[in-house]
Protein backbone atom coordinates (compact mmCIF):
# COMPACT_ATOMS: atom_id res chain seq x y z
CA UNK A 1 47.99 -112.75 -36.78
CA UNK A 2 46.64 -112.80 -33.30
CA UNK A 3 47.60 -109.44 -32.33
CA UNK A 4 46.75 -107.86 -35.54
CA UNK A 5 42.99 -109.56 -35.35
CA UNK A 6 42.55 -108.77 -31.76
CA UNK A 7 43.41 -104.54 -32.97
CA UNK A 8 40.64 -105.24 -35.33
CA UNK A 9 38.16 -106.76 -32.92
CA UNK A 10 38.65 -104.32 -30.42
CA UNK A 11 38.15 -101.88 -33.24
CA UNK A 12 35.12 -103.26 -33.88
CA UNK A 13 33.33 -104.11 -30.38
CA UNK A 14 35.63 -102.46 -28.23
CA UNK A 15 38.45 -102.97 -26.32
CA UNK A 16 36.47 -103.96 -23.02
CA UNK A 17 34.89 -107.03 -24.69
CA UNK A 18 37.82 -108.37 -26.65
CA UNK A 19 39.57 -110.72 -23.97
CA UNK A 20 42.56 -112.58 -24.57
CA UNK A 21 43.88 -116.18 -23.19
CA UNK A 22 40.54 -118.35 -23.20
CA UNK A 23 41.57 -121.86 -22.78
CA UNK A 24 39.42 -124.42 -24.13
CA UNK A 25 39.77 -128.44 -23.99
CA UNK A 26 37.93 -128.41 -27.60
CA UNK A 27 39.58 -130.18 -30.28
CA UNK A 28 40.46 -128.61 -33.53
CA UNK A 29 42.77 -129.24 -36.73
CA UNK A 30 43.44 -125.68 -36.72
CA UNK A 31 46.94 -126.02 -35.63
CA UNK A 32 47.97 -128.15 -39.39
CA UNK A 33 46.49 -125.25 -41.41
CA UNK A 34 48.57 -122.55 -39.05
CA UNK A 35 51.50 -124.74 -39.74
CA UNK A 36 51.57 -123.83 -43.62
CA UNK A 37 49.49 -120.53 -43.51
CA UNK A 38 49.22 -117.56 -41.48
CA UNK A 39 46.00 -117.09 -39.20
CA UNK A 40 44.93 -116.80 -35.60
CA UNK A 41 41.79 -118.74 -33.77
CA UNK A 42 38.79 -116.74 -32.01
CA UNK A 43 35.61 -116.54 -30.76
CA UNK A 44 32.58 -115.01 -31.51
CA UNK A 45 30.18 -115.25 -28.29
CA UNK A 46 26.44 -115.43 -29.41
CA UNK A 47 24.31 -115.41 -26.72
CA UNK A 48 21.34 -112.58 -26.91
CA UNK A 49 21.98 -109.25 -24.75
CA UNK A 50 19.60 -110.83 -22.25
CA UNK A 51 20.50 -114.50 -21.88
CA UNK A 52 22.91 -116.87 -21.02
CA UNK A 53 24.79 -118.54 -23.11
CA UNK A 54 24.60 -122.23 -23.76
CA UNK A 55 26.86 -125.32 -25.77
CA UNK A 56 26.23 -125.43 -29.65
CA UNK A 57 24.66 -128.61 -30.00
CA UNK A 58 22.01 -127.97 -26.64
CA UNK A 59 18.40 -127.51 -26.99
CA UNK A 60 18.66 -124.50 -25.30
CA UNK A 61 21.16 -122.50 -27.59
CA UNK A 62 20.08 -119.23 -29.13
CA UNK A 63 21.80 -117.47 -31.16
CA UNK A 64 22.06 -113.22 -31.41
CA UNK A 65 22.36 -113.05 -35.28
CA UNK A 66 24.16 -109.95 -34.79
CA UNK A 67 27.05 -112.17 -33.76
CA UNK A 68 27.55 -113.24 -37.72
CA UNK A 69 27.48 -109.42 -38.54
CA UNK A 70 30.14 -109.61 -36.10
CA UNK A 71 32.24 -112.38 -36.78
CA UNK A 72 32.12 -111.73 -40.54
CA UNK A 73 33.51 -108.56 -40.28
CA UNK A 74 36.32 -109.80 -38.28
CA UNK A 75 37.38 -111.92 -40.89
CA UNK A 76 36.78 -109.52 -43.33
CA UNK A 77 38.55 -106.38 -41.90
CA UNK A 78 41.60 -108.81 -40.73
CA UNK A 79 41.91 -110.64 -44.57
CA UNK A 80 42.13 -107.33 -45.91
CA UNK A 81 44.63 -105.86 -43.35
CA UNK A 82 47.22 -108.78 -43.91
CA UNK A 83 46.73 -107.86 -47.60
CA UNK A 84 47.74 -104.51 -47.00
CA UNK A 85 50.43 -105.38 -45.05
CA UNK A 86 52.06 -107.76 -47.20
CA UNK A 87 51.40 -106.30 -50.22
């Protein structure tokens, strides 16, 4: 699932902004849906063109609403992939 939503990411943003390996010390349940279902974890960055980014919850975040055009698709385009595939 990772490899075949990072094809699609890159397909969609290019393959110079798709990077692979972030490490995070976040805390997710993720990992007990992956053990009964197929699916991959990424990330979405959302920080305007012409800022920096900062944390979720800070007063200072601001969000590029393109992002969710972006993220969207990703799901979208990889759902319908795996359907192919395994159909």
């Amino acid at each position: 699932m990772t490899s075949l939503m990072r094809g699609i990411a890159q397909d969609i943003v290019g393959q110079d902004r798709v990077i692979s390996g972030v490490r995070t010390m976040g805390g997710e349940d993720m990992s007990y849906f992956l053990a009964k279902v197929p699916g991959a974890f990424a990330f979405v960055g959302s920080a305007p063109p012409d800022k920096k980014g900062s944390p979720h919850h800070s007063p200072t975040f601001d969000i590029d609403e393109e992002s969710l055009v972006i993220g969207t698709e990703l799901v979208t385009r990889t759902v319908v992939r795996y359907l192919e595939q395994t159909s």
